[in-house]
C-alpha atoms as a PDB file:
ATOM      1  CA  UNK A   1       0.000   0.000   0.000  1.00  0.00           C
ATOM      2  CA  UNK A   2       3.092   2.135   0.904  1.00  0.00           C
ATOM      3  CA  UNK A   3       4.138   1.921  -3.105  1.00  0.00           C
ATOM      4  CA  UNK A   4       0.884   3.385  -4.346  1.00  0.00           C
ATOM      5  CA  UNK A   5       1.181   6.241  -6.273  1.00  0.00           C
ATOM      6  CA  UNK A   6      -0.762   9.462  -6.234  1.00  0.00           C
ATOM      7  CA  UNK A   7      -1.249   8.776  -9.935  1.00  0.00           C
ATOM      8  CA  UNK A   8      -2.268   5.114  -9.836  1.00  0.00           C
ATOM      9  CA  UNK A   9      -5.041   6.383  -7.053  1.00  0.00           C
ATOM     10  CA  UNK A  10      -6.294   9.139  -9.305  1.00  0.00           C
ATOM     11  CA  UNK A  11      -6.548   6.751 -11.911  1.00  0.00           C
ATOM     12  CA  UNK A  12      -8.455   4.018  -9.915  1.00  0.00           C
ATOM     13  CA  UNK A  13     -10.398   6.793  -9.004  1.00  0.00           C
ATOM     14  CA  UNK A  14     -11.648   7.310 -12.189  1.00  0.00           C
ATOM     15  CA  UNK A  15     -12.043   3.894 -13.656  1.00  0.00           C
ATOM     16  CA  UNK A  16     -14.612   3.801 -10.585  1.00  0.00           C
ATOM     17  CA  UNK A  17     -16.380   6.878 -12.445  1.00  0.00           C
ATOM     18  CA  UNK A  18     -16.560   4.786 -15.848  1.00  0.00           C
ATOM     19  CA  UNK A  19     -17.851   2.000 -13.858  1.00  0.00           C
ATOM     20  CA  UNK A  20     -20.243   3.870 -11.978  1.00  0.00           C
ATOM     21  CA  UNK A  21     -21.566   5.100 -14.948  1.00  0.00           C
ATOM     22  CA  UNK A  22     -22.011   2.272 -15.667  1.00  0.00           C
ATOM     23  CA  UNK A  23     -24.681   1.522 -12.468  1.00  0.00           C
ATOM     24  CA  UNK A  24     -26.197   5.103 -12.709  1.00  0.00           C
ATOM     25  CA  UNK A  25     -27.326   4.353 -16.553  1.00  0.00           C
ATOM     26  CA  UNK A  26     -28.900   1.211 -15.201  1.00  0.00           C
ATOM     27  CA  UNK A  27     -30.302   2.320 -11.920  1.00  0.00           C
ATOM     28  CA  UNK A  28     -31.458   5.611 -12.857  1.00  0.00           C
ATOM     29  CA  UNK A  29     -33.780   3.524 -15.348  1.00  0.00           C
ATOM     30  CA  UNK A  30     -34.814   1.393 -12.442  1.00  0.00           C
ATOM     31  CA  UNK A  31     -35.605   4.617 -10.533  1.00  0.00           C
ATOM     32  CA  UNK A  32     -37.842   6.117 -12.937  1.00  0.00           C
ATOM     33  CA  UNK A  33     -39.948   3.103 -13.017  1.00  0.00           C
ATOM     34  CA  UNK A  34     -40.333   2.158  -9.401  1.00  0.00           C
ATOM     35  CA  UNK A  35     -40.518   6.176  -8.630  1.00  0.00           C
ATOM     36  CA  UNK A  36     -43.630   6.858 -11.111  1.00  0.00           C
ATOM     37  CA  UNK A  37     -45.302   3.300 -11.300  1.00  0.00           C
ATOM     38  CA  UNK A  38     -44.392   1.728  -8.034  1.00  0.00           C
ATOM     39  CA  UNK A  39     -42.996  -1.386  -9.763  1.00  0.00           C
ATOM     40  CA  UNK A  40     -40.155  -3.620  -8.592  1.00  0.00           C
ATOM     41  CA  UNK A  41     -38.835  -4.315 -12.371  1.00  0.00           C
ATOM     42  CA  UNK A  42     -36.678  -7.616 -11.880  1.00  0.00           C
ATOM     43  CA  UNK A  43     -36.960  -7.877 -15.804  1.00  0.00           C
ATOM     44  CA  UNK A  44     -34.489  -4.830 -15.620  1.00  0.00           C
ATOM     45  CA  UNK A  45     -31.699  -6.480 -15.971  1.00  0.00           C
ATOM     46  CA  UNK A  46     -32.654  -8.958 -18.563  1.00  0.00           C
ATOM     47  CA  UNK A  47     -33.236  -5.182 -20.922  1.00  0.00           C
ATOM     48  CA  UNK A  48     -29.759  -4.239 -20.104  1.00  0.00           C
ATOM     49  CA  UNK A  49     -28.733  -8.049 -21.193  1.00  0.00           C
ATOM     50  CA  UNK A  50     -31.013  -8.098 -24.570  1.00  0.00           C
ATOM     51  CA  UNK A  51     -29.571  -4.474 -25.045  1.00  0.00           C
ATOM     52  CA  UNK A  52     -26.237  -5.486 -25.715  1.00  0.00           C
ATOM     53  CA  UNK A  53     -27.198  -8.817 -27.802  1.00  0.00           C
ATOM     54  CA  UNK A  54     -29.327  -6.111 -30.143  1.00  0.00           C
ATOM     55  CA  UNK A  55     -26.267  -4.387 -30.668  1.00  0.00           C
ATOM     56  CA  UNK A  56     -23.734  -7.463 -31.424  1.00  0.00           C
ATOM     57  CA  UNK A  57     -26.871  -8.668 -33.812  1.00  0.00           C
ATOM     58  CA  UNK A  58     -26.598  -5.018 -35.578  1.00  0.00           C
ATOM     59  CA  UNK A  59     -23.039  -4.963 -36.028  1.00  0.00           C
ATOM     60  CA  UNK A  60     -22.947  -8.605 -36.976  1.00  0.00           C
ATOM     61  CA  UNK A  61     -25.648  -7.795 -39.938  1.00  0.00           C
ATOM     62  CA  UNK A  62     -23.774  -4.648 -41.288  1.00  0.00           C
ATOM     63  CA  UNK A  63     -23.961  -1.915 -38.708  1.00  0.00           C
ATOM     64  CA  UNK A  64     -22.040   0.256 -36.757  1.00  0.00           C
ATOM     65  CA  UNK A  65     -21.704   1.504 -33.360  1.00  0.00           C
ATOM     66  CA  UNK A  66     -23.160   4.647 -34.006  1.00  0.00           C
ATOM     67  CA  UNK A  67     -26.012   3.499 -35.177  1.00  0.00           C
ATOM     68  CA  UNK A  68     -26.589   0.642 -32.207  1.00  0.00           C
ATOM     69  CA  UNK A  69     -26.548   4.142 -30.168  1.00  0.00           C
ATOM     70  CA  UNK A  70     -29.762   5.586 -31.859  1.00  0.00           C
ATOM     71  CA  UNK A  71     -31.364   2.080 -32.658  1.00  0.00           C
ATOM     72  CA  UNK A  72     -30.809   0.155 -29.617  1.00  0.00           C
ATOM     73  CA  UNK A  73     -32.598   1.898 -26.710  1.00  0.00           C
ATOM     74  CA  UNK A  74     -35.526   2.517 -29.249  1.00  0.00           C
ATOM     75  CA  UNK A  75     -35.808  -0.835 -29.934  1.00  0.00           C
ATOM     76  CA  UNK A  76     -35.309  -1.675 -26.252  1.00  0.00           C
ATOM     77  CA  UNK A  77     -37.755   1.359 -25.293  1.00  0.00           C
ATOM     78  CA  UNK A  78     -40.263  -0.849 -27.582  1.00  0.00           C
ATOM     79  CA  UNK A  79     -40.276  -4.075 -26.350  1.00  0.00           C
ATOM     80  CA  UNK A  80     -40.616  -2.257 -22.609  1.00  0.00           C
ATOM     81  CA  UNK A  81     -43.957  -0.478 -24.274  1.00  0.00           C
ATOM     82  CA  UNK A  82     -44.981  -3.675 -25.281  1.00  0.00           C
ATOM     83  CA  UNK A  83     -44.846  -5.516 -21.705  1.00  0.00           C
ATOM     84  CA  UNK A  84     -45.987  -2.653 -19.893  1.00  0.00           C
ATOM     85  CA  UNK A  85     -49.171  -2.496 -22.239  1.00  0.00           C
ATOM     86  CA  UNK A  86     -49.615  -6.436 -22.189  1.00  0.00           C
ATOM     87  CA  UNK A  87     -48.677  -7.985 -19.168  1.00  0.00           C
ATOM     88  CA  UNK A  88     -47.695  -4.648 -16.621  1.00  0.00           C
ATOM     89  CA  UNK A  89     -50.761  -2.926 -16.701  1.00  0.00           C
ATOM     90  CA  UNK A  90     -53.636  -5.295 -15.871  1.00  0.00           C
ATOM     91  CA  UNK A  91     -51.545  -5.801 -12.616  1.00  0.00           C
ATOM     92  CA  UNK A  92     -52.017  -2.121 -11.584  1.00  0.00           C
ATOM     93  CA  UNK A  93     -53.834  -1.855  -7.860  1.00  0.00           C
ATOM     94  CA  UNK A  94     -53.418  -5.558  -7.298  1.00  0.00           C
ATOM     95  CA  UNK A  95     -50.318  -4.944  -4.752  1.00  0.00           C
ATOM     96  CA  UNK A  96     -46.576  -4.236  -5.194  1.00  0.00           C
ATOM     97  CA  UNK A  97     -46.017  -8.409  -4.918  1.00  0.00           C
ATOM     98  CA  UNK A  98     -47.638  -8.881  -8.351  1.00  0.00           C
ATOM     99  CA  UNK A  99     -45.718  -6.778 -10.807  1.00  0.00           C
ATOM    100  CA  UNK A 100     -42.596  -7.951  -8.712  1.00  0.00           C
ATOM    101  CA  UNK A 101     -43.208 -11.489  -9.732  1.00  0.00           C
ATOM    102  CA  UNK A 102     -44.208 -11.347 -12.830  1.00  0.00           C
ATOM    103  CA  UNK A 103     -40.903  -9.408 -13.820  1.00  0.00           C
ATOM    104  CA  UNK A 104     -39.169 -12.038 -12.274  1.00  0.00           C
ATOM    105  CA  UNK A 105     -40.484 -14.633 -14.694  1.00  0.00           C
ATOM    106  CA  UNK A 106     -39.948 -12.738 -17.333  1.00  0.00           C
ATOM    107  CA  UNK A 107     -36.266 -12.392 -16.649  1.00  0.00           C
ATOM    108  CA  UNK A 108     -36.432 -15.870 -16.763  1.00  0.00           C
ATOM    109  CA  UNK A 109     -37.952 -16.391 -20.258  1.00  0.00           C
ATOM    110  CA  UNK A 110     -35.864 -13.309 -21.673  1.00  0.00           C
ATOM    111  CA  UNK A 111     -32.345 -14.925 -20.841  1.00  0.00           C
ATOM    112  CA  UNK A 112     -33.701 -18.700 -21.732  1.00  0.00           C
ATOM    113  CA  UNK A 113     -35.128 -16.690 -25.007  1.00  0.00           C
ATOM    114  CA  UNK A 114     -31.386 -15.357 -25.857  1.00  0.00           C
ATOM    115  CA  UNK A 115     -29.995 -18.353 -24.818  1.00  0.00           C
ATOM    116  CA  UNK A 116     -31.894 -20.097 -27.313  1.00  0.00           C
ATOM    117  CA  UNK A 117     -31.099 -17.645 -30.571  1.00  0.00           C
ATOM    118  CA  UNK A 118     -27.874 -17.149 -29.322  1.00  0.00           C
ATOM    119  CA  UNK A 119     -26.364 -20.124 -27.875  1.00  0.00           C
ATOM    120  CA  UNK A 120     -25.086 -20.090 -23.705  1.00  0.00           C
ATOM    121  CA  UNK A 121     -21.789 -19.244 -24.211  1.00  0.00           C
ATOM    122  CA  UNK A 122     -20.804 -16.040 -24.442  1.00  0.00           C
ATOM    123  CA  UNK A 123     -19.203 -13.387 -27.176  1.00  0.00           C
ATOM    124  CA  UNK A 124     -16.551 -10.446 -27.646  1.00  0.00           C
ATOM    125  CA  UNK A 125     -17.864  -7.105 -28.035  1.00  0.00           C
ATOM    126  CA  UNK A 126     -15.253  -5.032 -29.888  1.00  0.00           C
ATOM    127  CA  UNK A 127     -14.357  -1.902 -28.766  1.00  0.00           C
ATOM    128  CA  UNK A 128     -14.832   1.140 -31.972  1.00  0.00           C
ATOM    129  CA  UNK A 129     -11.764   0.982 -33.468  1.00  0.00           C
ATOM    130  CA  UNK A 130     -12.078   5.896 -33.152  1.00  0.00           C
ATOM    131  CA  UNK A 131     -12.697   4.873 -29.285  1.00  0.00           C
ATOM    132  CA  UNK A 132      -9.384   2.403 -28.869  1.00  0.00           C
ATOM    133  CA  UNK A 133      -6.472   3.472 -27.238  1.00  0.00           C
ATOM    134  CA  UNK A 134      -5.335   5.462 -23.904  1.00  0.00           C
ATOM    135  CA  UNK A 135      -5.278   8.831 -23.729  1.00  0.00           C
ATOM    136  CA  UNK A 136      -2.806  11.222 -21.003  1.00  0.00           C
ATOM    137  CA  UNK A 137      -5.790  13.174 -18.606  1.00  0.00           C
ATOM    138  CA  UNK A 138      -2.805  14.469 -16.390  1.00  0.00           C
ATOM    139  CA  UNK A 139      -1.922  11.444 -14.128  1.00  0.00           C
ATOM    140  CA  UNK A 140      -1.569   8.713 -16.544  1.00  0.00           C
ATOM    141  CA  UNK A 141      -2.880   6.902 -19.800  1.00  0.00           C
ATOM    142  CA  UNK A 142      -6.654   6.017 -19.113  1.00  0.00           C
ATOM    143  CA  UNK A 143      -8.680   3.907 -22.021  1.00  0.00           C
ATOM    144  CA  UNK A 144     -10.472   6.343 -24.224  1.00  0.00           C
ATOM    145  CA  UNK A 145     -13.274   4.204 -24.390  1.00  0.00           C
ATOM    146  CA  UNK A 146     -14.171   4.262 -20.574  1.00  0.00           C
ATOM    147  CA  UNK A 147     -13.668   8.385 -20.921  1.00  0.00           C
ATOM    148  CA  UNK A 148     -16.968   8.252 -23.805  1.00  0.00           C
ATOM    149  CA  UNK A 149     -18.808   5.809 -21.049  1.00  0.00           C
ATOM    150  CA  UNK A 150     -18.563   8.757 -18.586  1.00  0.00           C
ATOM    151  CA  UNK A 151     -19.095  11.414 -21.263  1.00  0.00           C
ATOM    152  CA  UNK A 152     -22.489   9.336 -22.825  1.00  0.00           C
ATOM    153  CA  UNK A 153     -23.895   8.861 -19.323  1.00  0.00           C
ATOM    154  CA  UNK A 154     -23.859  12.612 -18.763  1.00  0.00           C
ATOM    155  CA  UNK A 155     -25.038  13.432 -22.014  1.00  0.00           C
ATOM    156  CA  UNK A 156     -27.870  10.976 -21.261  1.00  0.00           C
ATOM    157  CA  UNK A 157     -28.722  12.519 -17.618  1.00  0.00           C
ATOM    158  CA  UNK A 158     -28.451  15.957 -18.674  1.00  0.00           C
ATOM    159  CA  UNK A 159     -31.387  15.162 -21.660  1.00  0.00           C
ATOM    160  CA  UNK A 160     -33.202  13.422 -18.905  1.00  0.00           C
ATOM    161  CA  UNK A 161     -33.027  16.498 -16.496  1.00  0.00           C
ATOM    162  CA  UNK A 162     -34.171  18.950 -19.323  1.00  0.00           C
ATOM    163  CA  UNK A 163     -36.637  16.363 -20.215  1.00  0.00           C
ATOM    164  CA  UNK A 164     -38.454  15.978 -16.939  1.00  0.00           C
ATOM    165  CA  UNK A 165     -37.684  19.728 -15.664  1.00  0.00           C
ATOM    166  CA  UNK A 166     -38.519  22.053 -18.910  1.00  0.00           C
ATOM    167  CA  UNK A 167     -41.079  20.003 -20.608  1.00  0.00           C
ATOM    168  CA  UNK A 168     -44.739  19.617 -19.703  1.00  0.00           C
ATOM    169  CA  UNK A 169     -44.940  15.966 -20.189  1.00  0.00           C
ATOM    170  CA  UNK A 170     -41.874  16.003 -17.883  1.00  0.00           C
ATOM    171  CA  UNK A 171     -43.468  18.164 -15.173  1.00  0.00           C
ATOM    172  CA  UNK A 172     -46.209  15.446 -15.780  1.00  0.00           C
ATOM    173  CA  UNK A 173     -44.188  12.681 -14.580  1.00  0.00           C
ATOM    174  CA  UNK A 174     -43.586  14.145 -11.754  1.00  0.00           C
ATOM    175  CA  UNK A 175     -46.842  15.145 -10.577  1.00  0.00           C
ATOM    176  CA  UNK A 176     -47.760  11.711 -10.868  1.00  0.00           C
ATOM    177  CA  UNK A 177     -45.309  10.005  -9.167  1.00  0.00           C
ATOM    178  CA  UNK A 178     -46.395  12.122  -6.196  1.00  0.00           C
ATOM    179  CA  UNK A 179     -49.754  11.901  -6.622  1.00  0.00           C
ATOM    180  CA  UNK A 180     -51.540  10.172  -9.385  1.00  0.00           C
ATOM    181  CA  UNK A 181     -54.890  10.496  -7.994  1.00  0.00           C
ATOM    182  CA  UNK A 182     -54.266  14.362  -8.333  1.00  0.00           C
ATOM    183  CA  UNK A 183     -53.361  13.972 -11.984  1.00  0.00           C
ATOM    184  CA  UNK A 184     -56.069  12.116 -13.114  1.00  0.00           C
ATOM    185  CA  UNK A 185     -58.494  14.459 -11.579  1.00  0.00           C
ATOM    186  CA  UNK A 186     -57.312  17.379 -13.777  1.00  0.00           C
ATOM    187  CA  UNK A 187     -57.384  15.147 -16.698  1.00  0.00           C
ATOM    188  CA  UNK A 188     -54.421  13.432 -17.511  1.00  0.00           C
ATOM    189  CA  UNK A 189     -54.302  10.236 -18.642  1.00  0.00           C
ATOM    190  CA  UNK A 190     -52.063   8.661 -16.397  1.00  0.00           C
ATOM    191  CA  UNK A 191     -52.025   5.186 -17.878  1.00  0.00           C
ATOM    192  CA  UNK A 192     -50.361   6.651 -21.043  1.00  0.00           C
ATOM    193  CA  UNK A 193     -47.789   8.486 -18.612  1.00  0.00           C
ATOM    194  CA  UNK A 194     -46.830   5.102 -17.356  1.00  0.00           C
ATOM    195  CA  UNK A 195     -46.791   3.708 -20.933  1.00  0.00           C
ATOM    196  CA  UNK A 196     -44.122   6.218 -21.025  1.00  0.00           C
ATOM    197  CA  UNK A 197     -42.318   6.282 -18.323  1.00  0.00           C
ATOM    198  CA  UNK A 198     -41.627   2.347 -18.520  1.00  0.00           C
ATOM    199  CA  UNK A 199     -40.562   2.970 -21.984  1.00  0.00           C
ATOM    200  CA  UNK A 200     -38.179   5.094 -21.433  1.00  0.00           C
ATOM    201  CA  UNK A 201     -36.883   3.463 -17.907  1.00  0.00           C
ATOM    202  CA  UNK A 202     -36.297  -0.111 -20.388  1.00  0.00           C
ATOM    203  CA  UNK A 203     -34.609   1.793 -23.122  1.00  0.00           C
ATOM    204  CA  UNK A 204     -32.020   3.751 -20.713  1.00  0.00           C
ATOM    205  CA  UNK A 205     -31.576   0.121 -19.644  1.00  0.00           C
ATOM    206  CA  UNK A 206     -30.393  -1.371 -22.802  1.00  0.00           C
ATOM    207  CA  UNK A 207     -28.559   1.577 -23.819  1.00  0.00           C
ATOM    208  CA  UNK A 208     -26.312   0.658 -20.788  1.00  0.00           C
ATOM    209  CA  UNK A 209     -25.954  -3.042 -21.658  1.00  0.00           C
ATOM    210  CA  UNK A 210     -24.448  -1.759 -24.837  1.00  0.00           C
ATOM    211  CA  UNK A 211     -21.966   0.511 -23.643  1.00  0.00           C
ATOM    212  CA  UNK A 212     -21.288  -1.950 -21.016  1.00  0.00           C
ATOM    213  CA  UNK A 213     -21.237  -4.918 -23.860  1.00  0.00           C
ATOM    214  CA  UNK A 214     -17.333  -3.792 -24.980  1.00  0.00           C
ATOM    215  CA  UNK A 215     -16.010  -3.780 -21.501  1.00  0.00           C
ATOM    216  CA  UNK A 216     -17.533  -6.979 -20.144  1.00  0.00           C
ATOM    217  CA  UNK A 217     -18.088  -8.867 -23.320  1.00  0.00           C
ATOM    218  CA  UNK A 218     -21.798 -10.421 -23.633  1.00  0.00           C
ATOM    219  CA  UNK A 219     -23.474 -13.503 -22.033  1.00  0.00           C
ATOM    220  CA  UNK A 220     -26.729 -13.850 -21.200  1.00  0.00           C
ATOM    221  CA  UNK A 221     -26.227 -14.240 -17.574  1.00  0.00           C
ATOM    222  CA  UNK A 222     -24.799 -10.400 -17.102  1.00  0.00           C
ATOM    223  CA  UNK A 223     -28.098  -8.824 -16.561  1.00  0.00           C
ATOM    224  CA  UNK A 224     -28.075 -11.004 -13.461  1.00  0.00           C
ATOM    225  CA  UNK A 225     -25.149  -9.182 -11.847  1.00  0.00           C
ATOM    226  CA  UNK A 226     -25.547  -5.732 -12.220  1.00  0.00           C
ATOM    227  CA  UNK A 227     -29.228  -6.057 -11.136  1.00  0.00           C
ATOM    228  CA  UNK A 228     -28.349  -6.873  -7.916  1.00  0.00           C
ATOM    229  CA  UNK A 229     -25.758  -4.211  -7.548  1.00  0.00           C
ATOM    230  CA  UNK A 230     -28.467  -2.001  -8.758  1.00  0.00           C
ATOM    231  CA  UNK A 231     -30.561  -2.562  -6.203  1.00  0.00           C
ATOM    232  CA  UNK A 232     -27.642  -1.905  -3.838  1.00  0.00           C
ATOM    233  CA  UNK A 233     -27.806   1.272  -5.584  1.00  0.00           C
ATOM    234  CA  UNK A 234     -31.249   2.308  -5.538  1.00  0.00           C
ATOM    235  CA  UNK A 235     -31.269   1.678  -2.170  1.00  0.00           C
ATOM    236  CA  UNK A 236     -28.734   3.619  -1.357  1.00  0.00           C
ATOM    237  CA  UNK A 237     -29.681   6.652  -3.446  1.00  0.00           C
ATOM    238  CA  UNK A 238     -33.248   6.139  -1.966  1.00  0.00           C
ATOM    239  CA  UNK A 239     -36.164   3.808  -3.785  1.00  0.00           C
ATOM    240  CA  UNK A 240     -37.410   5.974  -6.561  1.00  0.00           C
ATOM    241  CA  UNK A 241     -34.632   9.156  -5.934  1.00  0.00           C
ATOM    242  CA  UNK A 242     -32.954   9.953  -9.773  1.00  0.00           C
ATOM    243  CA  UNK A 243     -30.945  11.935  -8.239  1.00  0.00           C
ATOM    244  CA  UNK A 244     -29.922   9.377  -5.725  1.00  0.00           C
ATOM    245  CA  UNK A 245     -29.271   6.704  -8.272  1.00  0.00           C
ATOM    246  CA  UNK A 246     -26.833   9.002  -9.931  1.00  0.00           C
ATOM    247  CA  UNK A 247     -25.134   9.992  -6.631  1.00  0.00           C
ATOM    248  CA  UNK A 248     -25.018   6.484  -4.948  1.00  0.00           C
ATOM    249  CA  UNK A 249     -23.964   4.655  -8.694  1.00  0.00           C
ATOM    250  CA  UNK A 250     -20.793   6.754  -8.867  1.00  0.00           C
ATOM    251  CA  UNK A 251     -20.071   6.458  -5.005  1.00  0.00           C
ATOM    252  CA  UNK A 252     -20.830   2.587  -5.413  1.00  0.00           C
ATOM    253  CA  UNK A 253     -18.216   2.657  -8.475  1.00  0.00           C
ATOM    254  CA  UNK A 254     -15.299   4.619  -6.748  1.00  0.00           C
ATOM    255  CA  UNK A 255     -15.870   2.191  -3.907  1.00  0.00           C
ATOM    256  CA  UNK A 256     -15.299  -1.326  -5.945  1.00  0.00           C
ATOM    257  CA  UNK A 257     -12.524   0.386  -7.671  1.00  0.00           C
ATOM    258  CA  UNK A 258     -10.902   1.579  -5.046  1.00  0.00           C
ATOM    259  CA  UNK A 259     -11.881  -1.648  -3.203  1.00  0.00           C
ATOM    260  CA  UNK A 260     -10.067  -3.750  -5.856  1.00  0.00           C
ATOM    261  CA  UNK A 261      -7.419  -1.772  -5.451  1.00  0.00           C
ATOM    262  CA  UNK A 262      -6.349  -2.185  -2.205  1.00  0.00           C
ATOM    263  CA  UNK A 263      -8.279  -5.653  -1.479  1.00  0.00           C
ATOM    264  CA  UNK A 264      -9.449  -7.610  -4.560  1.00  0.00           C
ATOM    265  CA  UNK A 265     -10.939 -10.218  -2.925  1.00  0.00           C
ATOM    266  CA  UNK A 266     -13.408  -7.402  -1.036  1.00  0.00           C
ATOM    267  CA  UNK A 267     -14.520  -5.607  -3.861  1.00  0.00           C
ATOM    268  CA  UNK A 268     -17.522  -7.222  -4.512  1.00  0.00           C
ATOM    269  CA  UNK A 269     -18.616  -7.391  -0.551  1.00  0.00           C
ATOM    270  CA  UNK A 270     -17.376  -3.585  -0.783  1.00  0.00           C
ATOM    271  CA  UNK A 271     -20.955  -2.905  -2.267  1.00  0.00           C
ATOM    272  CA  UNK A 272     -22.751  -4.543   0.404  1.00  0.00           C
ATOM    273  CA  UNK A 273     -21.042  -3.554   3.736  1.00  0.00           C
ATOM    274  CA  UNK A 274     -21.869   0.504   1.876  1.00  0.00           C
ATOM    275  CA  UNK A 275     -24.891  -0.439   1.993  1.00  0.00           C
ATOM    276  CA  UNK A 276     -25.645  -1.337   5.169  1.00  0.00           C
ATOM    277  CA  UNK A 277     -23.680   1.895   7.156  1.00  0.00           C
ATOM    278  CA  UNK A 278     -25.698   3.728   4.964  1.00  0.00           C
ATOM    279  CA  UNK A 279     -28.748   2.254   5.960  1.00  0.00           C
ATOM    280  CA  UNK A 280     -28.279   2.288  10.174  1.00  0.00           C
ATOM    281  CA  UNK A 281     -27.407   6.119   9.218  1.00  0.00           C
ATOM    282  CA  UNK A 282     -30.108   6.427   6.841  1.00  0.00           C
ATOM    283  CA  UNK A 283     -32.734   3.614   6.757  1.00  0.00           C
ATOM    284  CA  UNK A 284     -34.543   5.288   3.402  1.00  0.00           C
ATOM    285  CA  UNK A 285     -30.949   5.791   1.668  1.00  0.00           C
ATOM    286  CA  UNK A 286     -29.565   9.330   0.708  1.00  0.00           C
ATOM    287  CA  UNK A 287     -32.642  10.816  -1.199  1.00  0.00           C
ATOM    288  CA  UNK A 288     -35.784   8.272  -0.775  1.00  0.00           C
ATOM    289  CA  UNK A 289     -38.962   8.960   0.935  1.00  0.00           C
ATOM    290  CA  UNK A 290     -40.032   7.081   4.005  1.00  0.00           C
ATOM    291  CA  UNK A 291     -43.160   5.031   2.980  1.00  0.00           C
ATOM    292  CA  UNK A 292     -42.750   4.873  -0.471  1.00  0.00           C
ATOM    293  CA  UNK A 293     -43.391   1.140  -0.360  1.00  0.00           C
ATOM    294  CA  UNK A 294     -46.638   1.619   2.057  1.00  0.00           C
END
């Protein structure tokens, strides 16, 4: 520990920003939906998972990266209209258990799905051959590629913050996730809000597989993972919080880093012993409401 150099910390440090970026792409999607609709989504991390497969299928049929960008989370934001429409929504008012279990089969049939077209085993994601490479930020080479991670996950938070703060369909959302009966009474059709909402939540999700899909590779168990260390993150950012997502995803990814750094064989406990100090401090995590869940 006594060799460690200011440099190698600072650039730990920010491999746990490209990772966290990683967790706030995924858990500010999770957020959204549990924040406006009240649903547990354990399908979330099957999105993420069929995100990046959409993409390797795309490139592997004559696209690029670019293009996965645009046409992934549409296609991703899709399917999510799709389940909210058919199987999501005529589980409305029956009880937070129901939605929870339902998403939890569905994970099930999405990664047995994949498995299926693609096979079990697993495949490289190449990295774009503009985004390969190190570049010198001051205290050392860092991969260029983790740098656009952390420069496409605020690009997507800042359109989400102008989206939900200067729009009216924004200021919509949240009205209604803190009062829907309020909403409806002045008009709104709140059932097409959450149409929305889940929409978007699902295609932030498989936007994140993607960019996750050249650092990791792809396999149809990865969804798996990160959801739990998702929920670690919600959590800790509060159930339903955006803002805590964002705050408690990069804090989550400095931590593992760091972790891994100085104790490899910690770093994935790291994530766990966070979140419980933060809870005896702060049972409904940095930004959450007490009795969202009542």
């Amino acid at each position: 520990m006594a060799g460690l150099s200011f440099d190698l910390i600072a650039l730990q440090l920010f491999a746990g920003l490209a990772l966290g970026a990683i967790y706030v792409l995924f858990a500010i999607g999770l957020s959204l939906i549990f924040g406006m609709l009240t649903v547990v989504n354990f399908a979330h991390g099957a999105f993420y998972m069929v995100g990046a497969y959409v993409g390797l299928y795309l490139i592997s049929i004559g696209g690029n990266f670019w293009l996965c960008l645009v046409a992934v989370p549409l296609l991703i934001g899709l399917f999510g209209l799709a389940v909210e429409r058919v199987l999501i929504r005529p589980l409305y008012g029956r009880g937070i258990d129901y939605p929870l279990l339902l998403t939890f089969g569905l994970s099930y049939v999405m990664v047995e799905c994949v498995r299926i077209a693609f096979g079990k085993t697993g495949y490289p994601f190449d990295t774009p051959e503009i985004l390969q490479g190190a570049v010198n930020i001051g205290v050392g080479y860092f991969p260029l590629y983790r740098l656009f991670v952390i420069g496409a996950t605020a690009a997507v938070l800042l359109a989400l913050w102008l989206f939900l703060e200067r729009t009216s369909f924004g200021l919509i959302i949240r009205a209604g996730a803190r009062d829907p009966q309020i909403v409806r009474v002045l008009g709104v059709d709140v059932s097409r809000v959450w149409l929305i909402v889940f929409g978007i939540g699902t295609a932030i999700a498989g936007f994140a597989g993607l960019l996750a899909a050249p650092l990791q590779g792809v396999i149809p168990e990865m969804g798996g993972t990160i959801l739990a260390e998702a929920f670690v993150v919600t959590v800790v950012g509060g159930m339903g919080s955006i803002g805590g997502a964002v705050l408690a995803g990069l804090l989550v990814g400095v931590v593992v880093s760091m972790t891994s750094l100085f104790a490899p064989e910690m770093a994935k406990v790291s994530i766990f012993a966070l979140m419980a100090i933060v809870l005896i401090v702060r049972p409904q995590g940095f930004f959450g409401r007490a009795g969202l869940l009542s």
